[in-house]
C-alpha atoms as a PDB file:
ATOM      1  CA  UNK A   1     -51.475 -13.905 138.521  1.00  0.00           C
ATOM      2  CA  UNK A   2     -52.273 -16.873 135.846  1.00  0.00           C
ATOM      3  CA  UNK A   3     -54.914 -13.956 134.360  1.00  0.00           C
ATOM      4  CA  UNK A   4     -52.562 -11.035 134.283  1.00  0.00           C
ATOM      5  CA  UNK A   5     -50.020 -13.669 132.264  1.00  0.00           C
ATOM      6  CA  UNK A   6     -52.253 -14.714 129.621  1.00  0.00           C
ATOM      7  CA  UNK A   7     -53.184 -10.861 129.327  1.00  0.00           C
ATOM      8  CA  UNK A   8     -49.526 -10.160 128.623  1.00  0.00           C
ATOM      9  CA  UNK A   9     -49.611 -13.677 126.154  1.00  0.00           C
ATOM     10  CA  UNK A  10     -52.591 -12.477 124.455  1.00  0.00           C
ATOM     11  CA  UNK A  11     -51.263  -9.202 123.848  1.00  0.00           C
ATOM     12  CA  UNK A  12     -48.164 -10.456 122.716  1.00  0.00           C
ATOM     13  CA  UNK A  13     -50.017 -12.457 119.923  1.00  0.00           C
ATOM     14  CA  UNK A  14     -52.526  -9.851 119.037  1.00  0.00           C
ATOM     15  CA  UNK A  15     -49.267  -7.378 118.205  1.00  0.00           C
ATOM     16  CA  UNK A  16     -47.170  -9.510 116.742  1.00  0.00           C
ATOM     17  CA  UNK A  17     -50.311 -10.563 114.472  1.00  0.00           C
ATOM     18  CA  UNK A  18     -50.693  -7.291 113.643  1.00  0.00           C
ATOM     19  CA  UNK A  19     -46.917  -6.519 112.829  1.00  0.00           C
ATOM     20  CA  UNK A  20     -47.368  -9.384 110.512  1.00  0.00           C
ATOM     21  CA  UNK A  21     -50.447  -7.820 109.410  1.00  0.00           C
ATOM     22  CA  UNK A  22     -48.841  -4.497 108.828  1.00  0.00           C
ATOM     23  CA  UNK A  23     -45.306  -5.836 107.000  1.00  0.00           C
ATOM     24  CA  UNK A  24     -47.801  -7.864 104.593  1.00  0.00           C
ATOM     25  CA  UNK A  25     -49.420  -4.871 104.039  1.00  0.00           C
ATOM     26  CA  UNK A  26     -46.968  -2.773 103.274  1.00  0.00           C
ATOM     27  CA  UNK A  27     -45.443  -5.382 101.543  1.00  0.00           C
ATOM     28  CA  UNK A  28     -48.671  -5.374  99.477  1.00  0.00           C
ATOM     29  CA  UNK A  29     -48.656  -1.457  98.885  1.00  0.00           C
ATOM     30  CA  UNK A  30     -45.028  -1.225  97.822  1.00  0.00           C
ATOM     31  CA  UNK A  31     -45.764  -4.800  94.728  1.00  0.00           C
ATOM     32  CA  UNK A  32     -48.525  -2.358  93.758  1.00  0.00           C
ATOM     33  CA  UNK A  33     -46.948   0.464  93.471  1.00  0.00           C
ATOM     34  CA  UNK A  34     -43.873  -0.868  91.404  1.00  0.00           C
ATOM     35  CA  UNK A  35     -46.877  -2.534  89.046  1.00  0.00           C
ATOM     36  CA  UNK A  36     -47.772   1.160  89.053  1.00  0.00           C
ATOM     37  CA  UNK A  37     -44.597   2.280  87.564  1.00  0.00           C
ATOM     38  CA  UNK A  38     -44.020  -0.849  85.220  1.00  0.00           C
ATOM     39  CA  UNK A  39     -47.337  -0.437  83.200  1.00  0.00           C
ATOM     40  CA  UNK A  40     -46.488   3.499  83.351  1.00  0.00           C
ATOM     41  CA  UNK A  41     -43.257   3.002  81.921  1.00  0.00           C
ATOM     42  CA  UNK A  42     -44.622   0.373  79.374  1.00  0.00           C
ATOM     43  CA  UNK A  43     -47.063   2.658  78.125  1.00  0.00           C
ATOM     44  CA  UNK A  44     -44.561   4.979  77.277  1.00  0.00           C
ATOM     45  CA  UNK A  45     -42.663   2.643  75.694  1.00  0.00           C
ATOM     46  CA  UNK A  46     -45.567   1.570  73.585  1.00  0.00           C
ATOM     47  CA  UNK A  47     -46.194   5.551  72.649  1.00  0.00           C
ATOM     48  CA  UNK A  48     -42.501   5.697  71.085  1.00  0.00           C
ATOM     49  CA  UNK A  49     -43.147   2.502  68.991  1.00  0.00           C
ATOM     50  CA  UNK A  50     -46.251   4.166  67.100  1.00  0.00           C
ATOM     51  CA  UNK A  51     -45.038   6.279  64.320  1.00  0.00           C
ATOM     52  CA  UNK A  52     -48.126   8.809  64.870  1.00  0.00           C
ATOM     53  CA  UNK A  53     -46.580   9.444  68.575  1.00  0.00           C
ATOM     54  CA  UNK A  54     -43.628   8.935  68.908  1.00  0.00           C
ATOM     55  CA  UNK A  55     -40.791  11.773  68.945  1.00  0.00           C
ATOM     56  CA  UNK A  56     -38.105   9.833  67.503  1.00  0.00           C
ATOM     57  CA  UNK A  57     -36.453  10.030  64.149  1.00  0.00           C
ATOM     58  CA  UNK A  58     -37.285   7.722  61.733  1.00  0.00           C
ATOM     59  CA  UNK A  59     -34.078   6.239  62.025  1.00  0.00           C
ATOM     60  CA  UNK A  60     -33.741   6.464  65.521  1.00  0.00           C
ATOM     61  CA  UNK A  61     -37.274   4.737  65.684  1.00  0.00           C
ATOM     62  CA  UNK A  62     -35.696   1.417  63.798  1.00  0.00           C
ATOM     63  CA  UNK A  63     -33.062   0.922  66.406  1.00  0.00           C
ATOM     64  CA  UNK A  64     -35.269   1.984  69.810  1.00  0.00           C
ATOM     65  CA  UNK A  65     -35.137  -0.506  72.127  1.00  0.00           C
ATOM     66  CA  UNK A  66     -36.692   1.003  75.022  1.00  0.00           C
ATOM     67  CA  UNK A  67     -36.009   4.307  77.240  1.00  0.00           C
ATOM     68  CA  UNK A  68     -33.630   4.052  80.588  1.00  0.00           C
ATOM     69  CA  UNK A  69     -34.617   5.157  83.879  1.00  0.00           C
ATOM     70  CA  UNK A  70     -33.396   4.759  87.393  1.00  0.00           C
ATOM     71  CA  UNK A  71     -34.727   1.727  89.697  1.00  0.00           C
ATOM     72  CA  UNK A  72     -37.875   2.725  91.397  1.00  0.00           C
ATOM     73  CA  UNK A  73     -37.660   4.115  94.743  1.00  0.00           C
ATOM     74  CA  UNK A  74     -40.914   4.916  96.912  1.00  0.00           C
ATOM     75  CA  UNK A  75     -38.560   7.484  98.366  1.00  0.00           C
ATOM     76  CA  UNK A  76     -38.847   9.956  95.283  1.00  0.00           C
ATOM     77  CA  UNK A  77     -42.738   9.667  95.355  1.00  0.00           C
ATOM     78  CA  UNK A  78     -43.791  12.697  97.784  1.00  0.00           C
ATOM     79  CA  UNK A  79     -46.760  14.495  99.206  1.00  0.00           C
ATOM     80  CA  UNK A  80     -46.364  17.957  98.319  1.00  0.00           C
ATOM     81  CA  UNK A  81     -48.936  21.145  99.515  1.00  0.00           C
ATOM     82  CA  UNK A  82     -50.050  23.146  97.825  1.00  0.00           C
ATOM     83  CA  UNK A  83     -50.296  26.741  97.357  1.00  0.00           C
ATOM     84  CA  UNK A  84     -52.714  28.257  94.754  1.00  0.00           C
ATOM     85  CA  UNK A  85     -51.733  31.795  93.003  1.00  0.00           C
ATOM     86  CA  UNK A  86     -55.112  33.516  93.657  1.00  0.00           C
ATOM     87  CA  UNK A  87     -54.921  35.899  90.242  1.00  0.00           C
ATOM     88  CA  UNK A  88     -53.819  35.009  86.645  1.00  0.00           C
ATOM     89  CA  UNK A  89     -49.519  35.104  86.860  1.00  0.00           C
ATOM     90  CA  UNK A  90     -48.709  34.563  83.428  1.00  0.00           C
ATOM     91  CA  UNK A  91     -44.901  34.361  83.029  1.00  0.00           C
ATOM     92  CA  UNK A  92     -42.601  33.805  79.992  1.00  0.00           C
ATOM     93  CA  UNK A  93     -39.983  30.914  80.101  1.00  0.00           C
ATOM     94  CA  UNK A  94     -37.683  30.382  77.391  1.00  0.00           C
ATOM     95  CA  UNK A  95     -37.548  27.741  75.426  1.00  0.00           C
ATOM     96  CA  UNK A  96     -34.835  25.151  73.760  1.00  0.00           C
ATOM     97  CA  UNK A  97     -34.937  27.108  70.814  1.00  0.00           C
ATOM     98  CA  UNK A  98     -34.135  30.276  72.715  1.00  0.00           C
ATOM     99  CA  UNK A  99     -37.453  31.161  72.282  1.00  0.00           C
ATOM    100  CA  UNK A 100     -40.509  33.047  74.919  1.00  0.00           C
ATOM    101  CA  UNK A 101     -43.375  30.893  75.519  1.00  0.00           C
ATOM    102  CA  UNK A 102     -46.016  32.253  77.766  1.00  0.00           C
ATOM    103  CA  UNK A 103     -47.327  30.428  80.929  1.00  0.00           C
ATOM    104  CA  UNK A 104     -49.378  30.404  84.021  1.00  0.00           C
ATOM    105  CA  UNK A 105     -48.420  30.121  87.212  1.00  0.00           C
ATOM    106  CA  UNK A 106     -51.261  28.065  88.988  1.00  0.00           C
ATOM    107  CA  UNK A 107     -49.887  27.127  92.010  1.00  0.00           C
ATOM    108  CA  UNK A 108     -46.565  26.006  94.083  1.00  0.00           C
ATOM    109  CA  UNK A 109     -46.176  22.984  95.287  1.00  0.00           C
ATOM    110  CA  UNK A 110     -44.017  22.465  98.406  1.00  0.00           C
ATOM    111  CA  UNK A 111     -42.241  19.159  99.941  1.00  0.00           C
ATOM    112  CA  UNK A 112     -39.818  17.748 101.445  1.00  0.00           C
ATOM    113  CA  UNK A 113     -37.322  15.284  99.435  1.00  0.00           C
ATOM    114  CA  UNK A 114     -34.585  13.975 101.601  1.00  0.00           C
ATOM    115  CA  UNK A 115     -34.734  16.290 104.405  1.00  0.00           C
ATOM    116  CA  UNK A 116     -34.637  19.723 102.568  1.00  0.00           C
ATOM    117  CA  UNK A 117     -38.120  21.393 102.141  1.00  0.00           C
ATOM    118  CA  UNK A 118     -38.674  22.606  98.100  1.00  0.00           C
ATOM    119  CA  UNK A 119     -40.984  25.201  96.655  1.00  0.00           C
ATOM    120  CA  UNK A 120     -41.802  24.861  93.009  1.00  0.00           C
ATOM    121  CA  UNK A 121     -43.637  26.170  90.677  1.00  0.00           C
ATOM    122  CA  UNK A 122     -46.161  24.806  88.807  1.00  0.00           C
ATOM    123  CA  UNK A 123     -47.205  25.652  85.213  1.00  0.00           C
ATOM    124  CA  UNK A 124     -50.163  25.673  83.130  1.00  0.00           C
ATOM    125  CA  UNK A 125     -50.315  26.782  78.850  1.00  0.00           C
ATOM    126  CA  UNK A 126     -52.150  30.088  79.184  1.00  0.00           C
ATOM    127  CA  UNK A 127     -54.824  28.571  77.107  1.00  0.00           C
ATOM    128  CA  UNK A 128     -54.761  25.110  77.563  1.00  0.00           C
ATOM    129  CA  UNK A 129     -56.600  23.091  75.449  1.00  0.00           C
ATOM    130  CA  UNK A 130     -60.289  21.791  75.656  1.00  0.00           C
ATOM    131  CA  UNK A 131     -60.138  18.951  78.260  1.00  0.00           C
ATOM    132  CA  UNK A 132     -57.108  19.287  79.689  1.00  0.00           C
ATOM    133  CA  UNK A 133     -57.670  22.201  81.508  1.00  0.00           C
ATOM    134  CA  UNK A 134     -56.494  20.424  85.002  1.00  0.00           C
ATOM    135  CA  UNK A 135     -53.588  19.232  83.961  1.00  0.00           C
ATOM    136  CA  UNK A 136     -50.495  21.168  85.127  1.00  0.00           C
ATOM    137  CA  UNK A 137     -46.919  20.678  84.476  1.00  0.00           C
ATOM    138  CA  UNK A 138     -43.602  20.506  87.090  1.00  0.00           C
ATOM    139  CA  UNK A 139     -40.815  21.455  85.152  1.00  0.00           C
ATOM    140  CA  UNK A 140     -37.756  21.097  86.719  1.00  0.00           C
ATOM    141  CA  UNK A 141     -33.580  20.247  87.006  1.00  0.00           C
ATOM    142  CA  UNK A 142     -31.501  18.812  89.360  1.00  0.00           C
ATOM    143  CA  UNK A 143     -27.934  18.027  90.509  1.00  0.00           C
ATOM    144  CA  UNK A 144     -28.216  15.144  87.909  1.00  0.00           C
ATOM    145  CA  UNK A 145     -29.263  17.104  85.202  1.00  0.00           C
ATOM    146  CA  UNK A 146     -26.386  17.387  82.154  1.00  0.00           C
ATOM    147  CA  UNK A 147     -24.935  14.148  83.608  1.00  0.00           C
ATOM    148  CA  UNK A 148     -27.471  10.644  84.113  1.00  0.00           C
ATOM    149  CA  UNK A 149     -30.461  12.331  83.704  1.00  0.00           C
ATOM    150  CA  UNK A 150     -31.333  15.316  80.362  1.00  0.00           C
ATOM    151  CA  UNK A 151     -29.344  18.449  80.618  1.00  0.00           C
ATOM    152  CA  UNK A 152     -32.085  20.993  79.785  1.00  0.00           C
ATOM    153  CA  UNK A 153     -34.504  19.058  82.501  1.00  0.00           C
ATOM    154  CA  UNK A 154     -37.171  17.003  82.916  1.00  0.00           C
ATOM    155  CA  UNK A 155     -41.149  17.199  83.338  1.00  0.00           C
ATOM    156  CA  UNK A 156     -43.727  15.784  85.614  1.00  0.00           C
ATOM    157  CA  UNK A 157     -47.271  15.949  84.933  1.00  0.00           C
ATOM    158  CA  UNK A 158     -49.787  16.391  87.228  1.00  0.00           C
ATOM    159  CA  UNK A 159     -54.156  16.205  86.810  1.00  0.00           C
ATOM    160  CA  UNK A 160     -55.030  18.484  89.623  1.00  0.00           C
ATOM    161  CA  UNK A 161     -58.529  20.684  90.521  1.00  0.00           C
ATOM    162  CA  UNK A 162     -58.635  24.211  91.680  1.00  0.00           C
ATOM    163  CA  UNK A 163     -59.673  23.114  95.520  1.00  0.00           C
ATOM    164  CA  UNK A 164     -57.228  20.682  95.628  1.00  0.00           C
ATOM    165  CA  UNK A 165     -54.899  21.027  99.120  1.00  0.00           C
ATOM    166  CA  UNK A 166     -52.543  18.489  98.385  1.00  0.00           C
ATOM    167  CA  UNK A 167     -50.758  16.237  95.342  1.00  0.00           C
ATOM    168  CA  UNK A 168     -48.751  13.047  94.976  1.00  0.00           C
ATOM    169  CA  UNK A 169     -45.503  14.420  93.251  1.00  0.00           C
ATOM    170  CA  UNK A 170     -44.076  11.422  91.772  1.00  0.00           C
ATOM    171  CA  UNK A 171     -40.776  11.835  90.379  1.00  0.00           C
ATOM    172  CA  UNK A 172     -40.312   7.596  89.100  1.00  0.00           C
ATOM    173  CA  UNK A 173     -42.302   9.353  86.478  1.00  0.00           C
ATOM    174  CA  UNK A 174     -40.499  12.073  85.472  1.00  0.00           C
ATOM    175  CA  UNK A 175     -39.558  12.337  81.780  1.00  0.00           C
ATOM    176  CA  UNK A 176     -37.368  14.007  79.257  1.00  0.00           C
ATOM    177  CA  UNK A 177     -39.780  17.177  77.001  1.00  0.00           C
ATOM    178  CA  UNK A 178     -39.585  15.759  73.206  1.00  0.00           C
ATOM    179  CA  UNK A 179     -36.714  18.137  72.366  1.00  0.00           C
ATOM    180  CA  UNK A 180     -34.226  15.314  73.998  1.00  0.00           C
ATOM    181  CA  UNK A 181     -35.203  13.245  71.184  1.00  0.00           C
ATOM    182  CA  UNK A 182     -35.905  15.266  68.447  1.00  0.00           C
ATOM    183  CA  UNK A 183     -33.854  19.139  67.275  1.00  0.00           C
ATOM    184  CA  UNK A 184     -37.595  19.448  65.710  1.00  0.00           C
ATOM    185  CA  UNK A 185     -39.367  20.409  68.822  1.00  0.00           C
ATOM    186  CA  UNK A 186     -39.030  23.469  70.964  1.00  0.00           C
ATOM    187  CA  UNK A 187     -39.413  22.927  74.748  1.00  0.00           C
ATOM    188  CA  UNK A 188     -39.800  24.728  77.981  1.00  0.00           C
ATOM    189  CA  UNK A 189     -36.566  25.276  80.098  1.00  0.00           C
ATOM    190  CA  UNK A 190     -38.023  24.876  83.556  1.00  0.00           C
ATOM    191  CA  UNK A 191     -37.844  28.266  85.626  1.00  0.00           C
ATOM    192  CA  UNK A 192     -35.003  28.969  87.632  1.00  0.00           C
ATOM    193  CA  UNK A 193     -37.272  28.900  91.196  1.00  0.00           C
ATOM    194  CA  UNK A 194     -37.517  24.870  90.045  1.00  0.00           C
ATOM    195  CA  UNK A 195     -34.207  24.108  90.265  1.00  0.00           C
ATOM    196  CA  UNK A 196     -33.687  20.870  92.950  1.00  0.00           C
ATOM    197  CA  UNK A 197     -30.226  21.045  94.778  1.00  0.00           C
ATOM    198  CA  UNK A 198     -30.068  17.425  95.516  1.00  0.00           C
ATOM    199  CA  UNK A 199     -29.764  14.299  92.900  1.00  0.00           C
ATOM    200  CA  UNK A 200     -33.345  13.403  91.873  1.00  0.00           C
ATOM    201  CA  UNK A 201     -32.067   9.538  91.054  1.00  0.00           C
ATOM    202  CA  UNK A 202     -35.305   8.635  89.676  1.00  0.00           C
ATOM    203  CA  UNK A 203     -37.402   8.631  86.236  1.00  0.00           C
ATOM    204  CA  UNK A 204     -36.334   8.513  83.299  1.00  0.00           C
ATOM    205  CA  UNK A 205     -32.254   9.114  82.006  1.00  0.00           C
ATOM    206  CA  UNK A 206     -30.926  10.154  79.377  1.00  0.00           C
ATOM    207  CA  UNK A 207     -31.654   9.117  76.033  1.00  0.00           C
ATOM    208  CA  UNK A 208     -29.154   7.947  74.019  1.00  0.00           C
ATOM    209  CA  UNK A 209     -29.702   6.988  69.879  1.00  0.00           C
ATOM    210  CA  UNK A 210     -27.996   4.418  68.173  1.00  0.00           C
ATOM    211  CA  UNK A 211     -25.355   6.517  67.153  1.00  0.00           C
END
């Protein structure tokens, strides 16, 4: 009887060792991940300062004190599938400027974001340039969109190979196309398929200038 209780004792210990284990663990994950997002968000930050990167106005770049996004939230950073287009879909989306830009269609990718399963498209230039010829763009609004967060949408972008099966779709880093800065650049409107029906309440918000 003495045995089978310090079974039951040891067991105890061992599991609530490794609960302990686990929380600090997780704990762990989650101070990296916000790191993550800090030195993502401060390298952006740095990018609008320099005047050979940045999108801003001259003027606007004089008052910038920094972009606004939402807290981060784990919650927003999904696994999504995904589905590769096995021919060459080139599609036209319009642009800010009212304008047809052509596109690929590489792949979908498809997740689930606060219950409700999404299927989106993601986009490739039809001849990208040398180097970045894995990097493929989510374009995409949602219920926020025209109120905290840019009216005409908001991009995520993604390095992914052809035999890829899955991707980390991490909308903390979402961010406005230059066009919400600047009336000089013409941007892709994402495609009507990428529309979210929920509030995406992370990345980046809209930008507001000094005036």
């Amino acid at each position: 009887m003495k045995k089978v209780i310090g079974i039951i004792v040891l067991l105890g210990v061992v599991g609530s060792a490794f609960y302990m284990l686990s929380n600090t663990n997780n704990e762990q994950n989650v101070e990296m991940y916000m790191a993550e997002i800090e030195a993502f968000r401060k390298e952006n930050h740095e990018k609008f300062l320099k005047e050979s990167e940045s999108p801003l106005e001259q003027e606007d770049r004089a008052y910038f004190e920094g972009l606004k996004y939402f807290e981060p939230d784990p919650v927003f950073n999904v696994k999504a599938d995904l589905e590769w287009v096995g021919f060459k879909d080139v599609m036209t989306v319009k642009t800010s400027k009212g304008n047809d830009r052509r596109y690929v269609k590489k792949a979908y990718a498809v997740f689930t974001l606060k219950g409700e399963e999404y299927r989106v498209a993601l986009l490739q230039d039809e001849f990208p340039i040398k180097g970045m010829e894995n990097l493929l763009i989510l374009a995409f609004t949602d219920e926020t969109s025209g109120h905290e967060t840019y009216g005409a949408g908001r991009y995520i972008n993604l390095e992914v190979k052809g035999n890829q099966k899955q991707v980390d779709l991490d909308f903390n880093k979402a961010y406005n196309p230059y066009c919400a800065y600047n009336t000089n650049y013409d941007c892709v409107i994402p495609p009507q398929g990428n529309h979210l029906d929920i509030q995406v309440l992370a990345g980046e918000k809209t930008y507001k200038s000094h005036d």
